[in-house]
N, C-alpha and C. Protein backbone atom coordinates (compact mmCIF):
# COMPACT_ATOMS: atom_id res chain seq x y z
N UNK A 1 72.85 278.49 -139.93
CA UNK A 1 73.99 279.28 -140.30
C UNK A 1 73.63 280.78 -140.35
N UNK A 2 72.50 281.36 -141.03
CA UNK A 2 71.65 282.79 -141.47
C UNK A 2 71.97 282.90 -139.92
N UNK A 3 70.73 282.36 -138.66
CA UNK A 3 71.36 282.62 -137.22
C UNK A 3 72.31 282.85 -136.81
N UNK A 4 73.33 282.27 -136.89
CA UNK A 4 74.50 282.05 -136.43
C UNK A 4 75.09 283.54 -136.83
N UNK A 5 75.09 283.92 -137.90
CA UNK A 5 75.72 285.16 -138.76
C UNK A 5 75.15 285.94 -138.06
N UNK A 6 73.71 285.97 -137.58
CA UNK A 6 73.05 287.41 -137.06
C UNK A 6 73.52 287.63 -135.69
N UNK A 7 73.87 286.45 -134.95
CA UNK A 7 73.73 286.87 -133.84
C UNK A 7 75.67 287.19 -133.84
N UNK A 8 76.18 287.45 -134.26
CA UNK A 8 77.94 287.73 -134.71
C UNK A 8 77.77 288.96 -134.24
N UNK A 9 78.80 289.65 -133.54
CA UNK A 9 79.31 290.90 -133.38
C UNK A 9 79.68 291.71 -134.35
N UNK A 10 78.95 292.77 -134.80
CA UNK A 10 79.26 293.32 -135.84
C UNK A 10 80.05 294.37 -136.06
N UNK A 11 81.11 294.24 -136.88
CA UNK A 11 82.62 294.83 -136.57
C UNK A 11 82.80 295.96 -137.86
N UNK A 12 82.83 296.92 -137.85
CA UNK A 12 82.86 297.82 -139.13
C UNK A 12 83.89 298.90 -138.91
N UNK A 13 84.27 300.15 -139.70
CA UNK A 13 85.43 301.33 -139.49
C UNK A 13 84.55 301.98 -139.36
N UNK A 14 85.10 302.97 -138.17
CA UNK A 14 84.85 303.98 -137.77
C UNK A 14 84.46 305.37 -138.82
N UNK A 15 84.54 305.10 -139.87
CA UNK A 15 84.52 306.16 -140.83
C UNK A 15 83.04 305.52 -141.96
N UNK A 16 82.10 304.87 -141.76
CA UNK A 16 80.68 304.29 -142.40
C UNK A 16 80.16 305.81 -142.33
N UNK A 17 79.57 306.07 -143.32
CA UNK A 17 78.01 306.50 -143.22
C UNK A 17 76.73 305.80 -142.95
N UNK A 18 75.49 306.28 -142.91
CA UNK A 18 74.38 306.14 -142.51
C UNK A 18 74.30 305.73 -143.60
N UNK A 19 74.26 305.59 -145.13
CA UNK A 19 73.84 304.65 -145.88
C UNK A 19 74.48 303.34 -145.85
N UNK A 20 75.37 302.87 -145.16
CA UNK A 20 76.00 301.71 -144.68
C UNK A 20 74.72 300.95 -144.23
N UNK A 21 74.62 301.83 -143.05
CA UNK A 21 73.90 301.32 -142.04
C UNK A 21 72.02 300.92 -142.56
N UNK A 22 71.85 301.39 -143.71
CA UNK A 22 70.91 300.85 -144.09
C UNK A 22 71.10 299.52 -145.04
N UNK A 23 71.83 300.02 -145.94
CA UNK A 23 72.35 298.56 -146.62
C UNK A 23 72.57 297.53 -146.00
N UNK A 24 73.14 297.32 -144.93
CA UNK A 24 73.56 296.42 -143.92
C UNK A 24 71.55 295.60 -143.67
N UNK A 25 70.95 296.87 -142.60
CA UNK A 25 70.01 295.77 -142.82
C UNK A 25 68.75 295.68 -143.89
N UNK A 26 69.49 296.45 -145.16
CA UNK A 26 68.01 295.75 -146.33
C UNK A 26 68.98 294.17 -146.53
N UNK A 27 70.04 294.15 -146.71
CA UNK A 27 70.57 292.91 -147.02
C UNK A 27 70.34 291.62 -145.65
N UNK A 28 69.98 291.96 -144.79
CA UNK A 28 69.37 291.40 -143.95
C UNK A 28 68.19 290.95 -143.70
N UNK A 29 67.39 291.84 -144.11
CA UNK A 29 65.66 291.40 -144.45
C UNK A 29 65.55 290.85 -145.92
N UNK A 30 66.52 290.78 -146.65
CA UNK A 30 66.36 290.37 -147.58
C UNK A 30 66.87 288.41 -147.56
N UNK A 31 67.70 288.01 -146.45
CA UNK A 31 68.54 287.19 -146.23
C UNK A 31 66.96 286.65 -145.37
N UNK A 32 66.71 287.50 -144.64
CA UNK A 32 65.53 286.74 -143.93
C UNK A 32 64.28 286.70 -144.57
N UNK A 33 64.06 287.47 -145.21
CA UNK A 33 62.47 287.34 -146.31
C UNK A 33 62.64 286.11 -146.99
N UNK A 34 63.78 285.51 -147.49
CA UNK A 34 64.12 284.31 -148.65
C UNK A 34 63.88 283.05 -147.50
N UNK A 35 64.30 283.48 -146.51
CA UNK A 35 64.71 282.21 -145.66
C UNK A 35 63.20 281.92 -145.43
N UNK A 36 62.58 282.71 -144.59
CA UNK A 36 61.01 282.49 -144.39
C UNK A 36 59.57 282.23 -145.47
N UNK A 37 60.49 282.38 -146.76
CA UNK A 37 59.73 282.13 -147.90
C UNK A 37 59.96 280.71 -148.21
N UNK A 38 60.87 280.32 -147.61
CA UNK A 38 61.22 279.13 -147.93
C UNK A 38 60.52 277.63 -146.60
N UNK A 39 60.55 278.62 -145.68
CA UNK A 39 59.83 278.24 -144.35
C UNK A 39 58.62 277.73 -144.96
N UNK A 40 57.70 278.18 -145.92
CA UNK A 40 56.38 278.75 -146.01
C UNK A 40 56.06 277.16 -147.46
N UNK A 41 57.45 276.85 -147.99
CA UNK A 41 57.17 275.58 -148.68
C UNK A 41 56.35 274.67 -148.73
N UNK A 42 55.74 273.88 -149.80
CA UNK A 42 54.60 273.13 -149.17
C UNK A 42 55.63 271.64 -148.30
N UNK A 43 56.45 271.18 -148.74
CA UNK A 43 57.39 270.05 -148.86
C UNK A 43 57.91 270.44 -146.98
N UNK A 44 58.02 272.00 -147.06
CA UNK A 44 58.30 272.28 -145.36
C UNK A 44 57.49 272.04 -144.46
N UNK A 45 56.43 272.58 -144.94
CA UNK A 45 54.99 272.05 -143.94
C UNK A 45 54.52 270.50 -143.92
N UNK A 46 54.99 269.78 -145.10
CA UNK A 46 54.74 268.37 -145.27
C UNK A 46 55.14 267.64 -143.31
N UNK A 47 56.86 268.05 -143.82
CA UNK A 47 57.75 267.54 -143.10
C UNK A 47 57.76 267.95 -141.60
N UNK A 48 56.95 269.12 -141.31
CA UNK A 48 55.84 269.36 -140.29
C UNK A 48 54.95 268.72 -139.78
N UNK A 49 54.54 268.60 -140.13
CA UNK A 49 53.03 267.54 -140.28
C UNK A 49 53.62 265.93 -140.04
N UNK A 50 54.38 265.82 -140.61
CA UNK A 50 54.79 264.41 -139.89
C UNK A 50 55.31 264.39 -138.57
N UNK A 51 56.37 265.47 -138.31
CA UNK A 51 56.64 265.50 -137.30
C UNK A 51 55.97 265.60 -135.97
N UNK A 52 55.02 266.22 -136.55
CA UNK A 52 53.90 266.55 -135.30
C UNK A 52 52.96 265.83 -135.18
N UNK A 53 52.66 264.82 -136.32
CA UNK A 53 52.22 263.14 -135.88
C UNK A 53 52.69 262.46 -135.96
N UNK A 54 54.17 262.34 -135.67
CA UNK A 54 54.98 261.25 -134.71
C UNK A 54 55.46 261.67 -133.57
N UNK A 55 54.90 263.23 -132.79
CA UNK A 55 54.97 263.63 -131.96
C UNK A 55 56.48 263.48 -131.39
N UNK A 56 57.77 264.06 -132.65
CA UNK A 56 58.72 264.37 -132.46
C UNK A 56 59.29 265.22 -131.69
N UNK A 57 60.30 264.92 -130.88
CA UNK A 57 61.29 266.05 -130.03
C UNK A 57 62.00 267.13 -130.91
N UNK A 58 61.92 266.98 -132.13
CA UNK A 58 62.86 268.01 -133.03
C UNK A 58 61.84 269.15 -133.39
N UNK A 59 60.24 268.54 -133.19
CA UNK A 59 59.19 269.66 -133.29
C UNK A 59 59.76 271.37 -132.39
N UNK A 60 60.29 270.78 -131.24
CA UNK A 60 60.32 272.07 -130.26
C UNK A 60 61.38 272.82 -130.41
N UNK A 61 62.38 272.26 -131.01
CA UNK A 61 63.63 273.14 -131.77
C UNK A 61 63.90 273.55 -132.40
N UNK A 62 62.83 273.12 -133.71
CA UNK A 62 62.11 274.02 -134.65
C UNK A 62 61.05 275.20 -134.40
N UNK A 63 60.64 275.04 -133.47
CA UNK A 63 59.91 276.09 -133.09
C UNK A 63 60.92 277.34 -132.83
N UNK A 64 61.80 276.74 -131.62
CA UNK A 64 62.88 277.58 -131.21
C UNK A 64 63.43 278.72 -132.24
N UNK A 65 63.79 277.72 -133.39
CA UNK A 65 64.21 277.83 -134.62
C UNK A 65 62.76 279.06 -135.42
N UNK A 66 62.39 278.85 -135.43
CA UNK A 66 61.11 279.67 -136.27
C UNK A 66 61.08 280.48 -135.53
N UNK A 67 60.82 280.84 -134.28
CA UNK A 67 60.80 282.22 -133.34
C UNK A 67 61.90 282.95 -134.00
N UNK A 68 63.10 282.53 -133.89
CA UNK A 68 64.56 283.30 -133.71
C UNK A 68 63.95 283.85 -134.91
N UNK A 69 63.80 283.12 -136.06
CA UNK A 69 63.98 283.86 -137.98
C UNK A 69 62.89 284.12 -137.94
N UNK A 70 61.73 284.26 -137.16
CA UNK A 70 60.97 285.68 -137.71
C UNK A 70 61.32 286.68 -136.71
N UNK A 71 61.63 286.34 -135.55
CA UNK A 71 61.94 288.06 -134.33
C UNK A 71 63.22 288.56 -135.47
N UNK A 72 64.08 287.87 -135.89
CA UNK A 72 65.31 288.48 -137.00
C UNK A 72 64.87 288.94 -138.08
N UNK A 73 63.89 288.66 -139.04
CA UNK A 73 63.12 288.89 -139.98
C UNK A 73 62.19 290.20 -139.46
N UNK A 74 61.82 290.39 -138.26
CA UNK A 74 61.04 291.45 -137.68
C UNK A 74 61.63 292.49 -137.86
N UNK A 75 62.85 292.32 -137.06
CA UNK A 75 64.04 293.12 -136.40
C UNK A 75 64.25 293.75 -137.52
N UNK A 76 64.62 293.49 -139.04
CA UNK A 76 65.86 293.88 -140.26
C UNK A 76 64.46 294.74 -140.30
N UNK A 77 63.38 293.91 -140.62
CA UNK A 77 61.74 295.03 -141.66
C UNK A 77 61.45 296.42 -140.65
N UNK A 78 62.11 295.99 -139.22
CA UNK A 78 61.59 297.39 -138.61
C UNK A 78 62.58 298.42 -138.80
N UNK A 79 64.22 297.75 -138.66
CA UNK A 79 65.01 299.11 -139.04
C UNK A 79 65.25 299.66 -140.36
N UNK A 80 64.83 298.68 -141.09
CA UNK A 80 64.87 299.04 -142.44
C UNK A 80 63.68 300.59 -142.79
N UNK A 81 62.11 300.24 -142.33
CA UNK A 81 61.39 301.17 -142.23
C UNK A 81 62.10 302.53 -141.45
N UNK A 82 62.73 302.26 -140.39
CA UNK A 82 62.94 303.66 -139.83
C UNK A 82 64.07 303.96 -140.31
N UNK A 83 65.10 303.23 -140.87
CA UNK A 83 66.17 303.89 -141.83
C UNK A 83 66.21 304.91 -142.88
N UNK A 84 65.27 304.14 -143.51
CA UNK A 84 64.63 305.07 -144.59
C UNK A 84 63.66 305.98 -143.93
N UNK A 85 63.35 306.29 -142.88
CA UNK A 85 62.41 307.36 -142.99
C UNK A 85 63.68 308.48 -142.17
N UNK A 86 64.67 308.35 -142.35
CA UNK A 86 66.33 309.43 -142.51
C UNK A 86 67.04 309.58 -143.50
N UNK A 87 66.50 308.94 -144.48
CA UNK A 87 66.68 308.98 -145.73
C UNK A 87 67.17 310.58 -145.89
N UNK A 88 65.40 311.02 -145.69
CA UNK A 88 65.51 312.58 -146.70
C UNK A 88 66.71 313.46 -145.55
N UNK A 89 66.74 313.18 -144.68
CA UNK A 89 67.82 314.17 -143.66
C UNK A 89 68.90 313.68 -143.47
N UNK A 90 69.61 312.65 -143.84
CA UNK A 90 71.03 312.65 -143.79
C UNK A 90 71.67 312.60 -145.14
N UNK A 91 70.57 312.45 -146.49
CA UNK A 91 71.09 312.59 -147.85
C UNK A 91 71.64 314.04 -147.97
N UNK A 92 71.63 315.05 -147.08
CA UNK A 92 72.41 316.45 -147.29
C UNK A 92 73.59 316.18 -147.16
N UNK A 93 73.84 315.12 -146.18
CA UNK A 93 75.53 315.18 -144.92
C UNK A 93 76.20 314.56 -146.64
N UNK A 94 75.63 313.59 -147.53
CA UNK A 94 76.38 313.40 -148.89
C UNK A 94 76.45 314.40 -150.17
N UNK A 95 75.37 315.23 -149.80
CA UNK A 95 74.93 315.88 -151.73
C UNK A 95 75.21 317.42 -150.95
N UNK A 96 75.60 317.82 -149.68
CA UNK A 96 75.90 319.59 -149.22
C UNK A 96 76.73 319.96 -149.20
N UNK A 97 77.09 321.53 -149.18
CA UNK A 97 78.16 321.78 -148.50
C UNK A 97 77.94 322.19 -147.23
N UNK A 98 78.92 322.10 -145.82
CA UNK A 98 78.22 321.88 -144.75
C UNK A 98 78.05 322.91 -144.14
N UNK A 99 78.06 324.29 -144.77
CA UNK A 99 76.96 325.27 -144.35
C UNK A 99 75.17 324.92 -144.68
N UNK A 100 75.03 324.36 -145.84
CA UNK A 100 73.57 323.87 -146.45
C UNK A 100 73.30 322.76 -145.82
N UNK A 101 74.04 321.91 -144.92
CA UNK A 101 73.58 320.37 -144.16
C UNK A 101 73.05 321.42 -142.43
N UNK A 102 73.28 322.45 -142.52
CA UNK A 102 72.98 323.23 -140.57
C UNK A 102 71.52 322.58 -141.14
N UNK A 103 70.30 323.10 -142.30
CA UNK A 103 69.30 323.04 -142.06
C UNK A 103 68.89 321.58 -141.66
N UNK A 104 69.83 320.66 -141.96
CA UNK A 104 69.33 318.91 -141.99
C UNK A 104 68.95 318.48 -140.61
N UNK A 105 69.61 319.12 -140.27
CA UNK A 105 70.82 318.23 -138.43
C UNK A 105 69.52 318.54 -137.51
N UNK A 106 68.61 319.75 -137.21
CA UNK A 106 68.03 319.21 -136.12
C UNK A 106 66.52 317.85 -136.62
N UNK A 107 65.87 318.00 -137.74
CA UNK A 107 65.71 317.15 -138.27
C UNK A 107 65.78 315.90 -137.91
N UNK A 108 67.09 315.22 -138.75
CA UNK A 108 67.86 314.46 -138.33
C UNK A 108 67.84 314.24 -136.99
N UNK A 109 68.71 315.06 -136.25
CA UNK A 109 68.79 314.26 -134.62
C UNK A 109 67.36 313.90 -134.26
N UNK A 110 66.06 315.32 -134.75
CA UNK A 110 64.77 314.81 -134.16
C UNK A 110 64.17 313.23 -134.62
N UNK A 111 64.48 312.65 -135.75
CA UNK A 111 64.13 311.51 -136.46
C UNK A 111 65.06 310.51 -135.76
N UNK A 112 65.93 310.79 -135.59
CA UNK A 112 66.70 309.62 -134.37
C UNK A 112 66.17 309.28 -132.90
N UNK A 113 65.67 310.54 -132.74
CA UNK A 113 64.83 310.58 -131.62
C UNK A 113 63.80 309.46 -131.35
N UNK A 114 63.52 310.24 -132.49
CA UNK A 114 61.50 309.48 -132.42
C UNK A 114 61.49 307.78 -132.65
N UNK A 115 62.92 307.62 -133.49
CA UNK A 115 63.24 305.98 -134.00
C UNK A 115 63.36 305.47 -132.45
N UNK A 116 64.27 305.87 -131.59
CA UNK A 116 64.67 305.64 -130.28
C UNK A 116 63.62 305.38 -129.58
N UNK A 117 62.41 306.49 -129.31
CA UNK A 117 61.27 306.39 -128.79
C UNK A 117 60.51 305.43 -129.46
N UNK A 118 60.48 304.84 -130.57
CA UNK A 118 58.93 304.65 -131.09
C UNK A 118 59.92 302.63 -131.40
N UNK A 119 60.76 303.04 -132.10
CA UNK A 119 61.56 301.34 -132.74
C UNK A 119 61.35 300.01 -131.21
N UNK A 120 61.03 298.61 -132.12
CA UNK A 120 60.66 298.15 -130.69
C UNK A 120 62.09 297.48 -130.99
N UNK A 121 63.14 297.52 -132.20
CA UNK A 121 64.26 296.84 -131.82
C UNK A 121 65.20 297.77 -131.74
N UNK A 122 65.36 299.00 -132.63
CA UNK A 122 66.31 300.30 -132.86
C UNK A 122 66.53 301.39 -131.19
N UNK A 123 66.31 300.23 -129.83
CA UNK A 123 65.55 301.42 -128.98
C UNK A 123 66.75 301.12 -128.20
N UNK A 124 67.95 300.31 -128.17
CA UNK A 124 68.99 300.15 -127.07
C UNK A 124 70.02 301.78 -127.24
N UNK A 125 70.68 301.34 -126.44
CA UNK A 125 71.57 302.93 -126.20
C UNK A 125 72.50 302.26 -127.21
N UNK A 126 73.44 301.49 -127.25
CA UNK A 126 73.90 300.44 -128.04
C UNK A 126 73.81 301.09 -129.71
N UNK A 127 72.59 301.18 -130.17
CA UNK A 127 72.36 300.96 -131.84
C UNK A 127 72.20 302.11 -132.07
N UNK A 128 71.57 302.78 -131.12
CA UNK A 128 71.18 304.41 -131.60
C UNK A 128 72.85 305.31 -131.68
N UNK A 129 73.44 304.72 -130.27
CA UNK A 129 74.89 305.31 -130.78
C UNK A 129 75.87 305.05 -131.82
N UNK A 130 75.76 304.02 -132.04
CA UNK A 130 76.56 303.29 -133.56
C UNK A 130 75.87 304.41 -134.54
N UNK A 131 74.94 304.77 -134.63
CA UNK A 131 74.28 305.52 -136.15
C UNK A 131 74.35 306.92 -135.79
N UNK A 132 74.11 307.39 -134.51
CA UNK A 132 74.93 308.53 -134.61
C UNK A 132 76.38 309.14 -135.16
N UNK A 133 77.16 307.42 -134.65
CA UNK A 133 78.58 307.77 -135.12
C UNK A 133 78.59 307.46 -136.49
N UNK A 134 77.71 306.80 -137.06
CA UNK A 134 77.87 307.11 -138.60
C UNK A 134 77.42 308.11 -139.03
N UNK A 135 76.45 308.66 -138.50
CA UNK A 135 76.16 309.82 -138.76
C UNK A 135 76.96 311.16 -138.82
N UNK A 136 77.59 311.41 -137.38
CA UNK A 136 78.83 311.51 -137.38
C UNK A 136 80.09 311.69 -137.99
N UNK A 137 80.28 310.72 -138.43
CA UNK A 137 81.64 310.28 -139.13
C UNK A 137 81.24 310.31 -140.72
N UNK A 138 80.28 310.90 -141.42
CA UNK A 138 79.75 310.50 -142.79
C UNK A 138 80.45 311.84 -142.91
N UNK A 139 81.94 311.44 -144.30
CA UNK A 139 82.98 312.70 -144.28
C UNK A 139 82.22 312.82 -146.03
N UNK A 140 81.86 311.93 -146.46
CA UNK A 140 81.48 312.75 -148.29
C UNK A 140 80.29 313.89 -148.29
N UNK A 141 80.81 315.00 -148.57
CA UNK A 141 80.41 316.34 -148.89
C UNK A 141 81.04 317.16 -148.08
N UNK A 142 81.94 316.79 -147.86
CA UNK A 142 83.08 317.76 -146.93
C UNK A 142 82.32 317.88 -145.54
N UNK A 143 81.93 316.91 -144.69
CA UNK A 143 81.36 317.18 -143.82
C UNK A 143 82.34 317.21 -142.87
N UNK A 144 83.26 317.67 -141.92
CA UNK A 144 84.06 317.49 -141.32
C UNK A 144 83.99 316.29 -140.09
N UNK A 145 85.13 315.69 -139.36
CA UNK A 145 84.71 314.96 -138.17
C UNK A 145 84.27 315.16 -137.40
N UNK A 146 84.48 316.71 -137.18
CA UNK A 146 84.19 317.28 -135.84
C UNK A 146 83.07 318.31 -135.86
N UNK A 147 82.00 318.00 -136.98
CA UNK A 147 80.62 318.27 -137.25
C UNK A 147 79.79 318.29 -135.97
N UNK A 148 79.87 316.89 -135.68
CA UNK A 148 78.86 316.67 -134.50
C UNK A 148 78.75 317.08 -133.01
N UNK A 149 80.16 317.02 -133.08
CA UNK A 149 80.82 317.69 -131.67
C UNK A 149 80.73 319.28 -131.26
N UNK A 150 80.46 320.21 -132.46
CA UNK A 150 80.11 321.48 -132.62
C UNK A 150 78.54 321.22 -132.20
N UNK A 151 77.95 320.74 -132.77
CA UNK A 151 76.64 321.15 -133.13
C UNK A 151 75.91 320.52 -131.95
């Protein structure tokens, strides 16, 4: 089911901030840290162990299964790390007024950058543009809409 949910199209308003977009995936690595802690059971590995000396067919779909929830478990711990490391440069676009957010923005875009370059899941054209547009679109501190489009 946790699968099933991740792999869902994820549908949100056009008007999120960038702290959305982190909440979104700590509650995700958090959904997957529990799940894989639970993986890690002794009663789970029991039921392992049998399976794999009765040289069961359900062994390989569990595997299937264990790939997917840790590459998903990977996925949330890596954007979560580079989320927060935009932390300190898009907390202006909430706490400025948006003459005091000019100093944030190249910053910022440069830290989007480097996520783009360096993230082995944050790297599609896809994800980097979604967080721009929250970035973007993040209107608390009077940031206007048409912030980004100037700058």
């Amino acid at each position: 089911k946790v699968l099933a949910e991740n792999d869902q199209l994820r549908k949100e308003a056009d008007d999120l901030g960038p702290r959305v977009e982190l909440d979104y995936w700590k509650k995700k690595l958090s959904k997957f840290n529990y799940l894989m802690e639970q993986l890690k059971r002794p009663d789970v590995k029991a039921v392992l162990g049998v399976l794999t000396a009765a040289k069961s067919k359900l062994l390989k779909k569990w595997r299937v299964l264990d790939i997917r929830i840790t590459d998903a478990a990977n996925e949330a711990k890596d954007n979560v790390k580079y989320l927060y490391s935009l932390e300190k440069y898009y907390d202006p676009l909430y706490n400025s007024d948006p003459v005091s957010m000019l100093d944030a923005i190249p910053g910022l875009i440069n830290a989007i950058k480097m996520i783009q370059s360096i993230s082995q899941y944050y790297n599609t054209s896809e994800k980097i543009s979604s967080l721009f547009v929250k970035v973007g679109a993040q209107r608390e501190g009077n940031l206007p809409r048409f912030f980004f489009c100037v700058v």
